[in-house]
C-alpha atoms as a PDB file:
ATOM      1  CA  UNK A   1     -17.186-125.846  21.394  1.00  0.00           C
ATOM      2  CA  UNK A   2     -20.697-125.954  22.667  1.00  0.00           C
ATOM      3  CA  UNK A   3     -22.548-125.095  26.339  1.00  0.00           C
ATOM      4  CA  UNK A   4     -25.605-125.131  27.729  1.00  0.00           C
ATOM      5  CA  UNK A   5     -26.619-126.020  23.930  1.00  0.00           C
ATOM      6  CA  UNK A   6     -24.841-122.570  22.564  1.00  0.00           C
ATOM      7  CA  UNK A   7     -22.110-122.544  20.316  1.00  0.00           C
ATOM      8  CA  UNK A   8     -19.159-120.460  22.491  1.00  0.00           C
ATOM      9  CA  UNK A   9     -16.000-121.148  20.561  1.00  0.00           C
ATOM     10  CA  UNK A  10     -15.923-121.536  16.535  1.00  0.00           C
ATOM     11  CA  UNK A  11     -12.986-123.058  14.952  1.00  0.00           C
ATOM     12  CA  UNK A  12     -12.120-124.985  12.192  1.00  0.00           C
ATOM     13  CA  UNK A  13     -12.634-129.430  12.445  1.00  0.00           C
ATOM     14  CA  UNK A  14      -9.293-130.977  13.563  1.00  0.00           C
ATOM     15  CA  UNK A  15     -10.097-134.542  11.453  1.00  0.00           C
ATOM     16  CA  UNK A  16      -9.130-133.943   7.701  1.00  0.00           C
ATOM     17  CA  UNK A  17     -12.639-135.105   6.771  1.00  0.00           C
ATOM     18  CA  UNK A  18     -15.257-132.728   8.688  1.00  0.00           C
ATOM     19  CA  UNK A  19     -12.155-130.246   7.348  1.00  0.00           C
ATOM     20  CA  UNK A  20     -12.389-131.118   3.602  1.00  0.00           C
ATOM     21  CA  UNK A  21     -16.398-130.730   4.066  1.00  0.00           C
ATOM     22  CA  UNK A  22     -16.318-127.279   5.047  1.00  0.00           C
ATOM     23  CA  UNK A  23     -14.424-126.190   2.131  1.00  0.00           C
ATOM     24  CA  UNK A  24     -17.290-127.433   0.040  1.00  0.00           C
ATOM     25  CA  UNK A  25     -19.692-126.189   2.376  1.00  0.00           C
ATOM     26  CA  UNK A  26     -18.334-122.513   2.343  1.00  0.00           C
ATOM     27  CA  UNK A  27     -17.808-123.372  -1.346  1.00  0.00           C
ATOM     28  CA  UNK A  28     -21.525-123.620  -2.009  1.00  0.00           C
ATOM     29  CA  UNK A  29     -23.292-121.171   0.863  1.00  0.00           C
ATOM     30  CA  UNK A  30     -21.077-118.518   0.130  1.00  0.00           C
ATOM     31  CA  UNK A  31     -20.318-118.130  -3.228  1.00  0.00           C
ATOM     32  CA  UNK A  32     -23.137-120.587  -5.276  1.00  0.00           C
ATOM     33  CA  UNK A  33     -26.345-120.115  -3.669  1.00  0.00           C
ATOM     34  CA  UNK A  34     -25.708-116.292  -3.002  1.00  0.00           C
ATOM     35  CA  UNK A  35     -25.429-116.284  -6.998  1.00  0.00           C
ATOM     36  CA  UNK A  36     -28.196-118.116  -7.557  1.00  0.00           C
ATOM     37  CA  UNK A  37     -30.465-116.670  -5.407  1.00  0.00           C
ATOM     38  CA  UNK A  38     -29.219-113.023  -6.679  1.00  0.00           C
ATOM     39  CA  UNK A  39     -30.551-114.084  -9.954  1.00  0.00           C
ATOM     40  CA  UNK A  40     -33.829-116.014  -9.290  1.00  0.00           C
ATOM     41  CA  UNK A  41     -32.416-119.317  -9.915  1.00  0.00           C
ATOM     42  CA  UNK A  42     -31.539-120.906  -6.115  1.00  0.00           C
ATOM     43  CA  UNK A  43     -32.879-124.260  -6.665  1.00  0.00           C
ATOM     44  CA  UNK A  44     -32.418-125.522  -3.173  1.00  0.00           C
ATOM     45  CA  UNK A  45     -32.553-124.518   0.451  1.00  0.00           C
ATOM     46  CA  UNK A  46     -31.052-126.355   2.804  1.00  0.00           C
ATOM     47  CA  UNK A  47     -32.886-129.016   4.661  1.00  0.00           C
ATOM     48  CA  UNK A  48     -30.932-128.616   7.864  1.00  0.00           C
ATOM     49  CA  UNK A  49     -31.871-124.790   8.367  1.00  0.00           C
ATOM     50  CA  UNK A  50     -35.146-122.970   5.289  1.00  0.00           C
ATOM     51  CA  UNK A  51     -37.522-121.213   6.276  1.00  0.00           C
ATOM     52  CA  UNK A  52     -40.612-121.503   4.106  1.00  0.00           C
ATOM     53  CA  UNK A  53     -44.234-119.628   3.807  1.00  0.00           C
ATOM     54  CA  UNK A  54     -46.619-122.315   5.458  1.00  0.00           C
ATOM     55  CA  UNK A  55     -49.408-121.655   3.228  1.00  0.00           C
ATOM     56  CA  UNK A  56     -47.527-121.967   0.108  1.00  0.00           C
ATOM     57  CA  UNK A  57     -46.063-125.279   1.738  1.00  0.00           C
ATOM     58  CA  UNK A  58     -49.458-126.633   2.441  1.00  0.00           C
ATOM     59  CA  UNK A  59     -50.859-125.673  -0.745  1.00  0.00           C
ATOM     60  CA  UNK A  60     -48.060-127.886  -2.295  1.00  0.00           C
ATOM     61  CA  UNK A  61     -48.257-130.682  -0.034  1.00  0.00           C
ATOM     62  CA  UNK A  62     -45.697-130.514   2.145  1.00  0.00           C
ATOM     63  CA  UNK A  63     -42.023-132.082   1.569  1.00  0.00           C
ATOM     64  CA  UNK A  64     -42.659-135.328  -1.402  1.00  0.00           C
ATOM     65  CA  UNK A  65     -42.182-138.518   0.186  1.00  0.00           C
ATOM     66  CA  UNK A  66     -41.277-140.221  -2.963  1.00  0.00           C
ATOM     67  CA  UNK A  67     -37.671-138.744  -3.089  1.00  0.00           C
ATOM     68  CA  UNK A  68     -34.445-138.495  -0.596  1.00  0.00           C
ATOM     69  CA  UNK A  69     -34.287-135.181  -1.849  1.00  0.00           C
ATOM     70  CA  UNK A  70     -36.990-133.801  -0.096  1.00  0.00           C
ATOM     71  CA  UNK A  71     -35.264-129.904   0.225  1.00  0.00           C
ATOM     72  CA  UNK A  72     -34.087-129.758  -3.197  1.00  0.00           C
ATOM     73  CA  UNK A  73     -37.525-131.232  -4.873  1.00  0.00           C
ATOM     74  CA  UNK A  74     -39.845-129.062  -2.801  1.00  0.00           C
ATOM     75  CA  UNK A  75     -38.134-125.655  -4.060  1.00  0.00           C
ATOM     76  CA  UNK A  76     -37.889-126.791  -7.553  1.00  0.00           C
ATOM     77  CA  UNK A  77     -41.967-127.222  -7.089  1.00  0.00           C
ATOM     78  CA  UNK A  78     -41.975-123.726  -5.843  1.00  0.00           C
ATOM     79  CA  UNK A  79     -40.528-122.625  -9.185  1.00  0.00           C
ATOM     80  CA  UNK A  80     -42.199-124.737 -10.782  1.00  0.00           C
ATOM     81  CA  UNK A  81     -45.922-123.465  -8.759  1.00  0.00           C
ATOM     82  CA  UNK A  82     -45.317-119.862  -9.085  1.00  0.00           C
ATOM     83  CA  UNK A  83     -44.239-120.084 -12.401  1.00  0.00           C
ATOM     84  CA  UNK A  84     -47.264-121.740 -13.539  1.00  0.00           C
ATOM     85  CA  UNK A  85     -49.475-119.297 -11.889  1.00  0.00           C
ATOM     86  CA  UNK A  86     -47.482-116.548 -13.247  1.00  0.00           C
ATOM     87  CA  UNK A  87     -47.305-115.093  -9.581  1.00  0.00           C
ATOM     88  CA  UNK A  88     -44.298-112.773  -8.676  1.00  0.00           C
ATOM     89  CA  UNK A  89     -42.008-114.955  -5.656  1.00  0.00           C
ATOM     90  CA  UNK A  90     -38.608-114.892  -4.514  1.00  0.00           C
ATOM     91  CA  UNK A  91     -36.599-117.404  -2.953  1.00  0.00           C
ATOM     92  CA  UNK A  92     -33.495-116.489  -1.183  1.00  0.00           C
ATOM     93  CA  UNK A  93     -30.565-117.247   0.338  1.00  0.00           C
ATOM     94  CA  UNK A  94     -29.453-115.395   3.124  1.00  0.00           C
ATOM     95  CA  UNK A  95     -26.244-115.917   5.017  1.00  0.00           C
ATOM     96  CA  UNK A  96     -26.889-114.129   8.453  1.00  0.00           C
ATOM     97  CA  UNK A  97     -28.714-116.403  10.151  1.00  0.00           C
ATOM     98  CA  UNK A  98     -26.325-118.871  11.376  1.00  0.00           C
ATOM     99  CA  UNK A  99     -27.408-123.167  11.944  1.00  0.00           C
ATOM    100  CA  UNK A 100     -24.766-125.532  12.868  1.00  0.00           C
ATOM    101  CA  UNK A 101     -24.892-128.853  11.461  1.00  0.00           C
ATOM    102  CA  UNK A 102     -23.291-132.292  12.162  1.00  0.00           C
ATOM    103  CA  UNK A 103     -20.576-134.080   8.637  1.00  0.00           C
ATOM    104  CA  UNK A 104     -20.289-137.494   8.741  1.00  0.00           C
ATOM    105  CA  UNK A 105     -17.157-137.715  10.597  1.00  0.00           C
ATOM    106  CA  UNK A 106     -16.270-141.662   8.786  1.00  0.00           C
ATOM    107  CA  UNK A 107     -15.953-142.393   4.970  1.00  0.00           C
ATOM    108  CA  UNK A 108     -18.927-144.783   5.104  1.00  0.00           C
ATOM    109  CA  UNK A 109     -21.387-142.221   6.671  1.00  0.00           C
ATOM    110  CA  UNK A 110     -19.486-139.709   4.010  1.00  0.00           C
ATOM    111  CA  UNK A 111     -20.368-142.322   0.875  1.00  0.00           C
ATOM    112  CA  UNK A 112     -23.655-143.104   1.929  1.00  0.00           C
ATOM    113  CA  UNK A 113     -24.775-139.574   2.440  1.00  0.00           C
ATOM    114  CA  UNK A 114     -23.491-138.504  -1.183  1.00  0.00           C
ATOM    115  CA  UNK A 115     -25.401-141.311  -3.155  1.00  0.00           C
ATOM    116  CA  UNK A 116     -28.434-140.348  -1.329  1.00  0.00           C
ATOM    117  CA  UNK A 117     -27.556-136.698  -2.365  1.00  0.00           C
ATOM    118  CA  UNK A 118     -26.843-137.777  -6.118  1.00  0.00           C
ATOM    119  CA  UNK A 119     -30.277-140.079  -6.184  1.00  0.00           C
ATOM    120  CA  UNK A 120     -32.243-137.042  -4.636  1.00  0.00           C
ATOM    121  CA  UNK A 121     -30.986-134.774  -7.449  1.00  0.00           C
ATOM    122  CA  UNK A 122     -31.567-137.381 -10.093  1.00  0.00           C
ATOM    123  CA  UNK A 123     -35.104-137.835  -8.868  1.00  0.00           C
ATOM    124  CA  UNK A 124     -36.118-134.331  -9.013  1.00  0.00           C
ATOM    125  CA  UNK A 125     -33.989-133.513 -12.336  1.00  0.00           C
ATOM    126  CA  UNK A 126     -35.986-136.278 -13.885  1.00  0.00           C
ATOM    127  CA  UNK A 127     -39.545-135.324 -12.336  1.00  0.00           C
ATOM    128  CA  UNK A 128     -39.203-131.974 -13.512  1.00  0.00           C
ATOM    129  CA  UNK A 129     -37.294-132.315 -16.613  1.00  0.00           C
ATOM    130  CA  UNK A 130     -39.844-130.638 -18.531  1.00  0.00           C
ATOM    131  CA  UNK A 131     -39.224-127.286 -17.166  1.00  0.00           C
ATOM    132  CA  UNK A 132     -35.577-127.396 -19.394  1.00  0.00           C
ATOM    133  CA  UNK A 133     -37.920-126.218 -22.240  1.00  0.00           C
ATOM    134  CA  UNK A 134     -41.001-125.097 -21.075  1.00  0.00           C
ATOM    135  CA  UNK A 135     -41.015-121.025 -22.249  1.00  0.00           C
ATOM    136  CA  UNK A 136     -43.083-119.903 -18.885  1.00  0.00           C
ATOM    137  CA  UNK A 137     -40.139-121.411 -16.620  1.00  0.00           C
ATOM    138  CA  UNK A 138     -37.830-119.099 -18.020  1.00  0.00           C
ATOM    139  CA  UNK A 139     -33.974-118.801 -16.497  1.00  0.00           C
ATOM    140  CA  UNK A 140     -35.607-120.860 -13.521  1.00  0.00           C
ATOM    141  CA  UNK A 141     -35.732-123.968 -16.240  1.00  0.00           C
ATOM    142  CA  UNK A 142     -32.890-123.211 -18.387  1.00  0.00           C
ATOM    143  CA  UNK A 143     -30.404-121.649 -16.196  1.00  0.00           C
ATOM    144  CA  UNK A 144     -31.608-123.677 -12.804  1.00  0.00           C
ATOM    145  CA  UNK A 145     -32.538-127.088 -14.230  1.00  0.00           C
ATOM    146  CA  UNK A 146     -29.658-126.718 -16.737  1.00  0.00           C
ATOM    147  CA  UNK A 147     -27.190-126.589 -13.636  1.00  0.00           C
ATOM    148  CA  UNK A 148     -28.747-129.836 -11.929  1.00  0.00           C
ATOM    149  CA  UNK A 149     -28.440-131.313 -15.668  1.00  0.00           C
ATOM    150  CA  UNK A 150     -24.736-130.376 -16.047  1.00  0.00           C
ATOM    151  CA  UNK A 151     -23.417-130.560 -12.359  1.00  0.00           C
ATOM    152  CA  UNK A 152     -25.722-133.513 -10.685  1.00  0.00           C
ATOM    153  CA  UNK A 153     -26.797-136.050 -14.249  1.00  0.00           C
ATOM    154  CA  UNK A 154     -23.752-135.038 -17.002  1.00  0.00           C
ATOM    155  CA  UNK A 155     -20.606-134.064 -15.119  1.00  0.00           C
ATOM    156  CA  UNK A 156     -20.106-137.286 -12.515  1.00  0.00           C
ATOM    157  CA  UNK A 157     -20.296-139.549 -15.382  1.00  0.00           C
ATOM    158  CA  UNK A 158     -17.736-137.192 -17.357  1.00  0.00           C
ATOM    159  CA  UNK A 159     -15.008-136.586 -15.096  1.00  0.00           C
ATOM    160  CA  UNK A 160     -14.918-140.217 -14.044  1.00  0.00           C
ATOM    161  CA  UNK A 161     -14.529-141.258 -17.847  1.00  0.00           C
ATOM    162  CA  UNK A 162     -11.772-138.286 -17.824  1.00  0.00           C
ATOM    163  CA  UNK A 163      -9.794-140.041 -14.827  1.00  0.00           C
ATOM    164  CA  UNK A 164     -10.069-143.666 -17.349  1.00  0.00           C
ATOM    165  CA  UNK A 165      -9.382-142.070 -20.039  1.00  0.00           C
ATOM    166  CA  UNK A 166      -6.383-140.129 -19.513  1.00  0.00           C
ATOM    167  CA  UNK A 167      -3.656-142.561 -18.632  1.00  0.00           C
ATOM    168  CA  UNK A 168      -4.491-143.433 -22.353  1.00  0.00           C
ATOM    169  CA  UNK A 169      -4.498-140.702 -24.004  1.00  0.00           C
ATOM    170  CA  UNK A 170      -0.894-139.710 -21.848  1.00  0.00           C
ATOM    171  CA  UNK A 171       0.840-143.011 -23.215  1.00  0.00           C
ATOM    172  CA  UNK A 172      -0.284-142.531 -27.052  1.00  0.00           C
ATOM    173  CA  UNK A 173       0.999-139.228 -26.643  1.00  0.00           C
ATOM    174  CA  UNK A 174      -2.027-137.088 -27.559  1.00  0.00           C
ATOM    175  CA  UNK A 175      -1.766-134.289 -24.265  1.00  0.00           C
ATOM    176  CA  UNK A 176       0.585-131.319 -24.744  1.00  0.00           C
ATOM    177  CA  UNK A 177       1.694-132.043 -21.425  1.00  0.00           C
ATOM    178  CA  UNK A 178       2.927-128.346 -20.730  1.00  0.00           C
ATOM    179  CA  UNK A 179      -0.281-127.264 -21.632  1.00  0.00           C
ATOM    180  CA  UNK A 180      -2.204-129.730 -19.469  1.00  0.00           C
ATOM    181  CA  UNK A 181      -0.195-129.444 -16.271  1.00  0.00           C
ATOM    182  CA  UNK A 182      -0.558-125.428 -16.581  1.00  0.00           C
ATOM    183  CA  UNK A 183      -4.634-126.106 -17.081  1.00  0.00           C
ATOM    184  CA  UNK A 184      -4.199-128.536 -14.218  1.00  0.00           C
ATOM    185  CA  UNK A 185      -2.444-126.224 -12.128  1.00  0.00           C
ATOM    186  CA  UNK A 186      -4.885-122.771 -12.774  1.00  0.00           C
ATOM    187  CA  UNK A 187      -7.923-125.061 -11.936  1.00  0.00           C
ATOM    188  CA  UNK A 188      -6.413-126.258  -8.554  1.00  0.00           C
ATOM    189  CA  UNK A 189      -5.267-122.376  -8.030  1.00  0.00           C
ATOM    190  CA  UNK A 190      -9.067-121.388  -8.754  1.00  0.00           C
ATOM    191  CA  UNK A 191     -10.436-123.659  -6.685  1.00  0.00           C
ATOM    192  CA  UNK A 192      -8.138-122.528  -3.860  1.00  0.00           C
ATOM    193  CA  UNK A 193      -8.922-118.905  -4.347  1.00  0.00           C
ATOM    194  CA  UNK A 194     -12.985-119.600  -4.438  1.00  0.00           C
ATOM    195  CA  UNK A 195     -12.829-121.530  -1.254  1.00  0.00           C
ATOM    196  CA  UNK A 196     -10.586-119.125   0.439  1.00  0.00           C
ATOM    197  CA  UNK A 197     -12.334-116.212  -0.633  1.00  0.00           C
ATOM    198  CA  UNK A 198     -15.792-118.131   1.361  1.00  0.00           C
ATOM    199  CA  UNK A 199     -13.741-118.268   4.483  1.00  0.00           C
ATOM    200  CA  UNK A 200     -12.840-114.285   4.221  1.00  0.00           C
ATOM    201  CA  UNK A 201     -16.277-113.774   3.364  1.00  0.00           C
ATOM    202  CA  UNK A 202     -18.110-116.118   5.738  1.00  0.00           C
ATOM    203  CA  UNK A 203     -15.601-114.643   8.702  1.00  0.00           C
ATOM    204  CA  UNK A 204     -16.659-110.625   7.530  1.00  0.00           C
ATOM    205  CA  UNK A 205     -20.100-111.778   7.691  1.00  0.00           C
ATOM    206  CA  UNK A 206     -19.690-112.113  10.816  1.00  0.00           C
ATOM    207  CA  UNK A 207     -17.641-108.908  11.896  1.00  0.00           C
ATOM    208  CA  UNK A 208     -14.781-111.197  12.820  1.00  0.00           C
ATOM    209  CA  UNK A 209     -11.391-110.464  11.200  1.00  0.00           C
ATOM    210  CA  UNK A 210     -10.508-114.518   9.788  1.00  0.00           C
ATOM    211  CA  UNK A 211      -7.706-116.020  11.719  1.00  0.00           C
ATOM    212  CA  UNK A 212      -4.684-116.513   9.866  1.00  0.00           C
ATOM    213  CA  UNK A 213      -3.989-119.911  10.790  1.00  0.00           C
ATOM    214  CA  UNK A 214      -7.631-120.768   9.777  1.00  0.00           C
ATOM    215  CA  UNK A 215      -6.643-118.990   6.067  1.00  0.00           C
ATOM    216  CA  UNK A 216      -3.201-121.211   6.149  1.00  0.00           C
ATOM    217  CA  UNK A 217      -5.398-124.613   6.818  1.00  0.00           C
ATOM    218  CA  UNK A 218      -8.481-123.611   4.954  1.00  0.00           C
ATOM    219  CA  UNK A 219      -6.087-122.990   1.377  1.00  0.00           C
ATOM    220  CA  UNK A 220      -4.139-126.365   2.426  1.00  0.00           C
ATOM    221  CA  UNK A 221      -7.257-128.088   2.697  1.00  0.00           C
ATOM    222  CA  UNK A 222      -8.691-127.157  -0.723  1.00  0.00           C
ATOM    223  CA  UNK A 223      -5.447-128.588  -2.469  1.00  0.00           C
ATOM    224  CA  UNK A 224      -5.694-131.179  -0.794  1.00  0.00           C
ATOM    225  CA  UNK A 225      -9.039-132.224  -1.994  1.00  0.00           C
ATOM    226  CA  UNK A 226      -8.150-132.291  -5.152  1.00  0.00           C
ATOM    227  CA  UNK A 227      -6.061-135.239  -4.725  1.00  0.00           C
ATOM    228  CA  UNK A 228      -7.988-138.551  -3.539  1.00  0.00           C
ATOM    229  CA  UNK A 229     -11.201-136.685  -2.143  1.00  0.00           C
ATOM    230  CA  UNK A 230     -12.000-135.199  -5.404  1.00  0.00           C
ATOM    231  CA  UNK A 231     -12.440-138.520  -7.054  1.00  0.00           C
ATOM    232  CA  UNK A 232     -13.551-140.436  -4.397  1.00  0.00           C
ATOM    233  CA  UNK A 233     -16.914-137.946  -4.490  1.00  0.00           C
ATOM    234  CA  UNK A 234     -17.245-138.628  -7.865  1.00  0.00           C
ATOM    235  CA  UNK A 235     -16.733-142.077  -7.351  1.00  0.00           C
ATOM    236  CA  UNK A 236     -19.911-142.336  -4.598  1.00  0.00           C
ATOM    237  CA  UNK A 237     -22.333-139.976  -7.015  1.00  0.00           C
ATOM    238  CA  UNK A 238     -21.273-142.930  -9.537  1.00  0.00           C
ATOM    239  CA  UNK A 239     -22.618-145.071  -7.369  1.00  0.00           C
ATOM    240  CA  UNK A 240     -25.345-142.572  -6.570  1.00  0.00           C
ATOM    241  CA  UNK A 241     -26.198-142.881 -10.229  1.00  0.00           C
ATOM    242  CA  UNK A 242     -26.351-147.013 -10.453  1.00  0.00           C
ATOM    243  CA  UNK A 243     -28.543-146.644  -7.402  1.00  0.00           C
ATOM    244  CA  UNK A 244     -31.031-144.227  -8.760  1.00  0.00           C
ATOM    245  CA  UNK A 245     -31.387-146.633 -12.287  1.00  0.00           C
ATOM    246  CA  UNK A 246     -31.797-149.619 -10.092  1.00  0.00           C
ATOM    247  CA  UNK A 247     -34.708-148.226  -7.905  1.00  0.00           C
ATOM    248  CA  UNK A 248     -33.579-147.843  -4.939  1.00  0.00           C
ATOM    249  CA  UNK A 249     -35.202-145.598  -2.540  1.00  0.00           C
ATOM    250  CA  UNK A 250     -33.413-146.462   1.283  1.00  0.00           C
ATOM    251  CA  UNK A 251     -32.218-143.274   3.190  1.00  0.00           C
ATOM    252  CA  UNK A 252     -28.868-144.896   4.550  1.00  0.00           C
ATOM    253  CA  UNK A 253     -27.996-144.710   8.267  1.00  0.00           C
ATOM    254  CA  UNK A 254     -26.698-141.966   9.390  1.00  0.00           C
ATOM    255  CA  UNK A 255     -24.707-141.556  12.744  1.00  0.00           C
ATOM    256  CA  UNK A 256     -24.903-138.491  15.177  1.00  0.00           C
ATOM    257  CA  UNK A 257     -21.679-137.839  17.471  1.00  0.00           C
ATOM    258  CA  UNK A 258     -22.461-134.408  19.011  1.00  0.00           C
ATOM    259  CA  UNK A 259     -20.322-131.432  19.337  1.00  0.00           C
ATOM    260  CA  UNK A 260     -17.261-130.571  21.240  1.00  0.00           C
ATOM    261  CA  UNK A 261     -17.725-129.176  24.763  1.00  0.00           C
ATOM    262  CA  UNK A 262     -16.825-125.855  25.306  1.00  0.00           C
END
């Protein structure tokens, strides 16, 4: 809950959806972006909370106007800058400082919010797509670009042809289905174990001993994704896709409900 604008009590969302976000969102801050950034490769820093050298921001222009990815394109530019000018630079994630953000609490401000995300990485895979190959850009191009490639351009389209395709491929018999429903079942258990592992992290961060309950919900959560949410994600960076190949370039409205009082 929230007073006097500070955050008093922390706890986990009550509505399944905010709930389902946080497992990505401790997903990603916790375990992703402290990986990339160990290695030189973090490719984006959070529009909602970075912290950026003004003189390097000015001397790039400032946040592009020609892409709803604004966060994600401007640090890929920053690779792209220093790189270029063979200057040494670091860009980091760091998970002390904490910034509390609003989810969209309703599956049309959910949708809307995740095509915009897809289009924004399409836009700046595609503007920078040269850095892939370019020898100067190093791990930043192959390792950093090749992850927007594979996770953001290649693996939406994939996994939704997986979810058409397999129904087929179950009825003429081709899937060892022992084999497939132990696969099926060590990917669900991974996924469970990365997300809980962020909570346990996330909590030590901050010298708090996690909550058991929050552990119980948090693992409960993270199956449950798998089932409905999963594909329904996939479904809207579909869309995200069709969008981006059609032009368009609207942000999407966005609605702002506030936080819990303390």
């Amino acid at each position: 809950g929230v007073r006097a604008g500070r955050v008093r009590a922390v706890a986990l969302p009550r509505r399944m959806l905010p709930l389902l976000q946080t497992v990505e969102y401790l997903r990603a801050f916790m375990m992703a972006r402290l990986a990339w950034g160990r290695i030189g490769c973090l490719m984006i820093v959070s529009g909602a909370f970075g912290l950026f050298r003004r003189d390097v921001v000015i001397e790039l222009g400032g946040y592009s106007t020609k892409t709803v990815g604004e966060d994600l394109e401007l640090v890929v530019r920053l690779h792209r800058r220093m790189c270029n000018a063979g200057r040494d630079y670091r860009i980091e994630f760091v998970p002390e400082p904490v910034c509390w953000t609003q989810v969209p609490e309703r599956l049309g401000e959910l949708a809307r919010q995740r095509q915009r995300w897809q289009r924004g990485a399409l836009e700046t895979f595609f503007r920078h797509k040269d850095m892939l190959v370019g020898r100067k850009y190093g791990r930043v191009g192959r390792l950093g670009l090749g992850h927007i490639l594979l996770l953001d351009v290649v693996t939406p389209l994939v996994e939704v042809l997986g979810y058409l395709l397999l129904p087929f491929f179950w009825l003429a018999g081709t899937i060892n289905t022992p084999f497939f429903l132990a696969y099926l079942a060590l990917t669900f258990a991974f996924g469970v174990f990365i997300s809980v592992a962020s909570l346990v992290l996330e909590e030590f961060e901050r010298r708090r001993v996690p909550r058991a309950r929050d552990l119980v919900v948090l693992t409960a959560a993270a199956i449950i994704e798998n089932f409905g949410y999963r594909q329904l994600a996939n479904f809207w960076r579909i869309q995200g896709h069709w969008q981006y190949w059609r032009g368009a370039a609207h942000w999407g409205r966005q609605d702002r409900r506030g936080f819990a009082a303390a």
